[in-house]
N, C-alpha and C. Protein backbone atom coordinates (compact mmCIF):
# COMPACT_ATOMS: atom_id res chain seq x y z
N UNK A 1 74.03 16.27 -81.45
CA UNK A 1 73.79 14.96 -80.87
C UNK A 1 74.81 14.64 -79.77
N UNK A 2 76.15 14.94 -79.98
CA UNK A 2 77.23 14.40 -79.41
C UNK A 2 77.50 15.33 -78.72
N UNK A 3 77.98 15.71 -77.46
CA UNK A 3 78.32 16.84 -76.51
C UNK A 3 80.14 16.81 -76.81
N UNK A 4 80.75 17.59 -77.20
CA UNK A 4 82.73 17.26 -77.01
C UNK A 4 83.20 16.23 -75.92
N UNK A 5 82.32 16.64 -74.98
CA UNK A 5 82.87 15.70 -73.90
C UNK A 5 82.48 14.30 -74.23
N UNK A 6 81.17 13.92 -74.67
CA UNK A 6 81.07 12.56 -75.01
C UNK A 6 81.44 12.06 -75.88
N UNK A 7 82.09 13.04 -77.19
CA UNK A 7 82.84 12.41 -78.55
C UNK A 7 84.21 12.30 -77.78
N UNK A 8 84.54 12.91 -76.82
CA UNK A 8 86.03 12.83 -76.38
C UNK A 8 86.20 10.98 -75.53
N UNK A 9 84.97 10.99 -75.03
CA UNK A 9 85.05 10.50 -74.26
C UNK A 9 85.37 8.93 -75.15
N UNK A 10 84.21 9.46 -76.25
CA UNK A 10 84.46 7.98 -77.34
C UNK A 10 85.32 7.92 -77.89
N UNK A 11 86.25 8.99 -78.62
CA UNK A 11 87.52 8.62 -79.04
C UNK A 11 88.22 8.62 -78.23
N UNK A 12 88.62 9.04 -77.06
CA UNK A 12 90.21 9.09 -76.37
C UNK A 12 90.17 7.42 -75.35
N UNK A 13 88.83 7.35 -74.79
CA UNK A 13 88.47 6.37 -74.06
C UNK A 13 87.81 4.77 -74.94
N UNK A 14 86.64 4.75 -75.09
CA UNK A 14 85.95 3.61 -75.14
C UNK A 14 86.88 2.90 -76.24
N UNK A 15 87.25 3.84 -77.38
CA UNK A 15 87.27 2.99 -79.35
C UNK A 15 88.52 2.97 -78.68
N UNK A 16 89.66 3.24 -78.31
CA UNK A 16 90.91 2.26 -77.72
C UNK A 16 91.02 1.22 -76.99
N UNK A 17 89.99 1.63 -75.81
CA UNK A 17 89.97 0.14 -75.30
C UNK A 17 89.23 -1.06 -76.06
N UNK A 18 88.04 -0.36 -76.82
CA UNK A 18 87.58 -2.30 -77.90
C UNK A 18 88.53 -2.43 -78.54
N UNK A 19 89.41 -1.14 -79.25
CA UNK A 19 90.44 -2.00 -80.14
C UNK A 19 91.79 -3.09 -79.69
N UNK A 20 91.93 -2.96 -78.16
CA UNK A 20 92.85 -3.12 -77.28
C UNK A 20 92.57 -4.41 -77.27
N UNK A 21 90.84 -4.79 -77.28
CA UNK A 21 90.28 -6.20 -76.76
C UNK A 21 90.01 -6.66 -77.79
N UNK A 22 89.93 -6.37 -78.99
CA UNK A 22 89.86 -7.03 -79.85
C UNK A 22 91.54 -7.61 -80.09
N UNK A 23 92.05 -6.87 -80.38
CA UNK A 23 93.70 -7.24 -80.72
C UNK A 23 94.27 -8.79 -79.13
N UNK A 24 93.44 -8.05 -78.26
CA UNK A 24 93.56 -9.15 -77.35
C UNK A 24 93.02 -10.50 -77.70
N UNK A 25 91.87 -10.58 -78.24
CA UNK A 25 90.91 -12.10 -78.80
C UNK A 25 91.73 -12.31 -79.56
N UNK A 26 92.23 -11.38 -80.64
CA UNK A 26 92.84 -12.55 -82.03
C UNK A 26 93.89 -12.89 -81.36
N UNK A 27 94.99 -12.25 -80.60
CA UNK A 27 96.47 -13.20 -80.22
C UNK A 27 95.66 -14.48 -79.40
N UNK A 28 94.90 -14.23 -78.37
CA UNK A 28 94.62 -15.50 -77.73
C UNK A 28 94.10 -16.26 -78.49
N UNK A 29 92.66 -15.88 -79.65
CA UNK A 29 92.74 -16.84 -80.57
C UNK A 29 94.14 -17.52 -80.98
N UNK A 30 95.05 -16.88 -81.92
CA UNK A 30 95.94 -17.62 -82.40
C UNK A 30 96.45 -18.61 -81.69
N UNK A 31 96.74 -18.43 -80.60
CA UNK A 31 97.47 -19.07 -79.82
C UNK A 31 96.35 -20.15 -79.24
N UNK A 32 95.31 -20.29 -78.82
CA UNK A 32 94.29 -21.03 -78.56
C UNK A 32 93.86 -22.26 -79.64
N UNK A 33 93.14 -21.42 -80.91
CA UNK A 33 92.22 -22.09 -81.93
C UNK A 33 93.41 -23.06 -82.37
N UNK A 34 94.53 -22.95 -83.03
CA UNK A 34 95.11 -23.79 -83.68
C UNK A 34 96.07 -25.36 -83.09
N UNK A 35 95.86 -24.72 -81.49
CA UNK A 35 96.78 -25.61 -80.59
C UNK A 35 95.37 -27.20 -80.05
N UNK A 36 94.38 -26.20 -79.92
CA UNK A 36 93.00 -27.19 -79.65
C UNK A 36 92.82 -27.97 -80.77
N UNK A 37 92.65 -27.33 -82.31
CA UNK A 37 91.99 -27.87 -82.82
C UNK A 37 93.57 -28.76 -83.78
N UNK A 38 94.54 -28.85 -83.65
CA UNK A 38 95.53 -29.88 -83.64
C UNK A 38 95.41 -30.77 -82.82
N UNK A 39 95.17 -30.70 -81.23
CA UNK A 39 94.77 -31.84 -80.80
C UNK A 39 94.12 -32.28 -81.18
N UNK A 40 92.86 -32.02 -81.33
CA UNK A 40 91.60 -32.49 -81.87
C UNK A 40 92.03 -33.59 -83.12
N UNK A 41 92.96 -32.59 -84.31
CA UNK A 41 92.60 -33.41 -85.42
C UNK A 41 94.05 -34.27 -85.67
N UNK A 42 94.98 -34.94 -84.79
CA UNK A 42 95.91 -35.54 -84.86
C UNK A 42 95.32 -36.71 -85.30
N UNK A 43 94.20 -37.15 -84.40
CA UNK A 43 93.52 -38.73 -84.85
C UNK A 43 93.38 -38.61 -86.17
N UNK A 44 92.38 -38.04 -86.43
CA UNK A 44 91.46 -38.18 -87.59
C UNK A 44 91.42 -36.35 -88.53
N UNK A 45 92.78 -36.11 -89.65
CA UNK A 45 92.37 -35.35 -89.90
C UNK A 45 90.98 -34.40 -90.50
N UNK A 46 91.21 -33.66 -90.81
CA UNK A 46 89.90 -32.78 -91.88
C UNK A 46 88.81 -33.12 -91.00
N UNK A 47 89.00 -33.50 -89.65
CA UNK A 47 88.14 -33.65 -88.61
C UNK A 47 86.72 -32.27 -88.61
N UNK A 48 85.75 -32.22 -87.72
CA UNK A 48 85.20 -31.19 -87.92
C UNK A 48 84.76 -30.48 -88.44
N UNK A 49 84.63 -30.65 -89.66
CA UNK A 49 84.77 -29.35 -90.68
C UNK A 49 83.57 -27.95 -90.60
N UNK A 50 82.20 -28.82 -89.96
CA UNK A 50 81.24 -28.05 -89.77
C UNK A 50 81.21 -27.11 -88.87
N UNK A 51 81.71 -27.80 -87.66
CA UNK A 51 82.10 -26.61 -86.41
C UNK A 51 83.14 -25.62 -86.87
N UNK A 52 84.19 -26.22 -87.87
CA UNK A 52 85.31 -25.08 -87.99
C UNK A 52 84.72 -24.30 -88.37
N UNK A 53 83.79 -24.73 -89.63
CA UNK A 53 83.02 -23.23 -90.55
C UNK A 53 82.46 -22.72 -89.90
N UNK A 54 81.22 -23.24 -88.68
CA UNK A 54 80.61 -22.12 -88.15
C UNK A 54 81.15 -21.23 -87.27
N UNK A 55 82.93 -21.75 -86.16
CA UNK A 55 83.71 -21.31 -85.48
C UNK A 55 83.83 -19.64 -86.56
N UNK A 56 85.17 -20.56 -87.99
CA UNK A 56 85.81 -19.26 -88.71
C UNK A 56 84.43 -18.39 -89.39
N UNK A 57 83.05 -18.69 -89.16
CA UNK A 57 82.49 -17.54 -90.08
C UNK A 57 82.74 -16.16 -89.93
N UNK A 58 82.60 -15.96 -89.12
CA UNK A 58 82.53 -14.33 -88.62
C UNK A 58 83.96 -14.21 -88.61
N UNK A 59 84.76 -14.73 -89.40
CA UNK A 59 86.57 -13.94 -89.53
C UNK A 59 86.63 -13.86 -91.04
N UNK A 60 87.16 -12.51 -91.55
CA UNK A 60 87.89 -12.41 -93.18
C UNK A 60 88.74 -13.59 -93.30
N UNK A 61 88.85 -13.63 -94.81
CA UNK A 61 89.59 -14.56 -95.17
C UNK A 61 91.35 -14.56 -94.67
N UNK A 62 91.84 -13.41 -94.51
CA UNK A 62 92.99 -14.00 -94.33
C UNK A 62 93.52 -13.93 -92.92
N UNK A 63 92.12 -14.16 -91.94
CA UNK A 63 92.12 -14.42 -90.68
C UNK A 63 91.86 -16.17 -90.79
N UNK A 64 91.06 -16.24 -91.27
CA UNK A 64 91.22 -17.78 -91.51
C UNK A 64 92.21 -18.58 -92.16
N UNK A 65 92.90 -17.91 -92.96
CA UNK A 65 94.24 -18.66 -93.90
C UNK A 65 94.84 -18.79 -92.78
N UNK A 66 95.49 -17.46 -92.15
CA UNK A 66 96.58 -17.39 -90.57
C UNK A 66 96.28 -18.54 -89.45
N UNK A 67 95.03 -18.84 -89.42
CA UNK A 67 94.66 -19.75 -88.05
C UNK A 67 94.70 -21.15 -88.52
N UNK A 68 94.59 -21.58 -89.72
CA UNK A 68 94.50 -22.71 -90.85
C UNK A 68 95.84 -23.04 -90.47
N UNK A 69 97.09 -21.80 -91.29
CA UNK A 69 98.03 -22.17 -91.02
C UNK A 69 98.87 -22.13 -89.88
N UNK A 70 98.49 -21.53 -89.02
CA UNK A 70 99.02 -21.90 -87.70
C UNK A 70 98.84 -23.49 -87.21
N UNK A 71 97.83 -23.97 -87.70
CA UNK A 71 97.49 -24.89 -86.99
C UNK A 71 98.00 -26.02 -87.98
N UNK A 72 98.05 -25.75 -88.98
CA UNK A 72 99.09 -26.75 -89.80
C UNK A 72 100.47 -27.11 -89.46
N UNK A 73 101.18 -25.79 -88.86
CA UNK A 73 102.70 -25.44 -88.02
C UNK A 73 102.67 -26.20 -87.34
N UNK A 74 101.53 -26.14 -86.32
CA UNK A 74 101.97 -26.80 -85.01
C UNK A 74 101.25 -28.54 -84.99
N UNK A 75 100.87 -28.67 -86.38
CA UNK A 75 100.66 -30.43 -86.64
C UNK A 75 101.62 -30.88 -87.27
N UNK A 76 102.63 -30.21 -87.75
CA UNK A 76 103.48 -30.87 -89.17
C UNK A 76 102.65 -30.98 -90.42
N UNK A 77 101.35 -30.51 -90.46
CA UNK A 77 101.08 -30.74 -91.77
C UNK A 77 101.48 -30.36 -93.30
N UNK A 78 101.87 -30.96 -94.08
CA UNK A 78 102.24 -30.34 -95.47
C UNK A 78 100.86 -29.17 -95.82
N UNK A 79 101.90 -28.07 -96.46
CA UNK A 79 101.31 -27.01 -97.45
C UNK A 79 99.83 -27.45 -97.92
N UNK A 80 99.90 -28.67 -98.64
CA UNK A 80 99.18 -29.26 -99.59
C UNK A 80 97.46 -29.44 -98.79
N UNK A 81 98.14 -30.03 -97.91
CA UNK A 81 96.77 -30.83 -96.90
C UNK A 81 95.97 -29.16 -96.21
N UNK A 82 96.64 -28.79 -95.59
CA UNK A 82 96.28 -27.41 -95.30
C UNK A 82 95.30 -26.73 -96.34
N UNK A 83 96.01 -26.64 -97.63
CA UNK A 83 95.25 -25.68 -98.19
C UNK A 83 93.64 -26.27 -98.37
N UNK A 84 93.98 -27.82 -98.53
CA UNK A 84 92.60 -28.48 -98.56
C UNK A 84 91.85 -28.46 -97.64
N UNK A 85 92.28 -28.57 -96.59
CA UNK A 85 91.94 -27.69 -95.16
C UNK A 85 91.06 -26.82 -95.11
N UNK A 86 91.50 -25.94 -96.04
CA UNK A 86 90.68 -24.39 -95.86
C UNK A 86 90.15 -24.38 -97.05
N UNK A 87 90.23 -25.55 -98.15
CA UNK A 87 89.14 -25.25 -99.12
C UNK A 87 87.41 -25.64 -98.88
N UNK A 88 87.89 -27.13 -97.67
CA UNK A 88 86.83 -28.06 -96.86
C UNK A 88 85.98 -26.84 -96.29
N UNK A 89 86.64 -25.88 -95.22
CA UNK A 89 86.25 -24.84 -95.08
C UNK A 89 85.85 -23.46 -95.47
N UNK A 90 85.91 -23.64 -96.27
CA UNK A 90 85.54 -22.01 -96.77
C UNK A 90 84.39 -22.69 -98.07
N UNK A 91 84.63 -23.63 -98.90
CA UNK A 91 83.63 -24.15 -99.35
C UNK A 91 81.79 -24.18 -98.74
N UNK A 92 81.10 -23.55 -98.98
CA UNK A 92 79.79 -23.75 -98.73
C UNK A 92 79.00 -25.18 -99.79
N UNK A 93 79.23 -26.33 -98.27
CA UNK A 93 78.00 -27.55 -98.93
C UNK A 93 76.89 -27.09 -99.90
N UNK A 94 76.64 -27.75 -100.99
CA UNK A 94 75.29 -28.10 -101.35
C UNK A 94 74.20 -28.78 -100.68
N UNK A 95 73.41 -27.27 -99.88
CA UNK A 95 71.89 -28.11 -98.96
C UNK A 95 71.13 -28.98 -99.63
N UNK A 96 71.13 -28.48 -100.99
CA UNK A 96 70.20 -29.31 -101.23
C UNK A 96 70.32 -30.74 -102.30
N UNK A 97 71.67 -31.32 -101.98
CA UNK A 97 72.08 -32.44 -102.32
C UNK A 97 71.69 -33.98 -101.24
């Protein structure tokens, strides 16, 4: 299927550079998601909660703990509120309530 040259081409070339750009999204995430969405929720915490979930779906869990707590860092929020934070979030509503 694969010619050497085109498996070369995929390992030495392409799968370094997505991993390059991926590692690139999560720092700018970090540095992005938690600084916005502190502005955001200075007014009115536990703000959002629906957009956060559909934002953090597509991240593992302890990509979401890290961005939770980043963004707790840079609000002053206590431990406590945070974790409720990410229980608001990671919790799946009852639709049919």
């Amino acid at each position: 299927m694969w010619d050497n040259d085109g498996t070369r081409l995929l390992r030495e070339v392409i799968l370094p550079r997505l991993d390059a750009h991926e590692a690139e999204l999560r720092e700018l995430r970090a540095v992005t998601w938690p600084v916005c969405q502190g502005i955001l929720d200075k007014q009115t915490p536990f703000r959002n909660i629906d957009k956060k979930r559909r934002f953090l779906r597509l991240f593992d869990m302890d990509e979401i703990r890290r961005l939770v707590g980043l963004k707790a860092r840079y609000c002053g929020t206590d431990d406590v509120s945070a974790e409720e934070e990410l229980r608001m979030i990671t919790v799946v509503p009852n639709q049919g309530a």
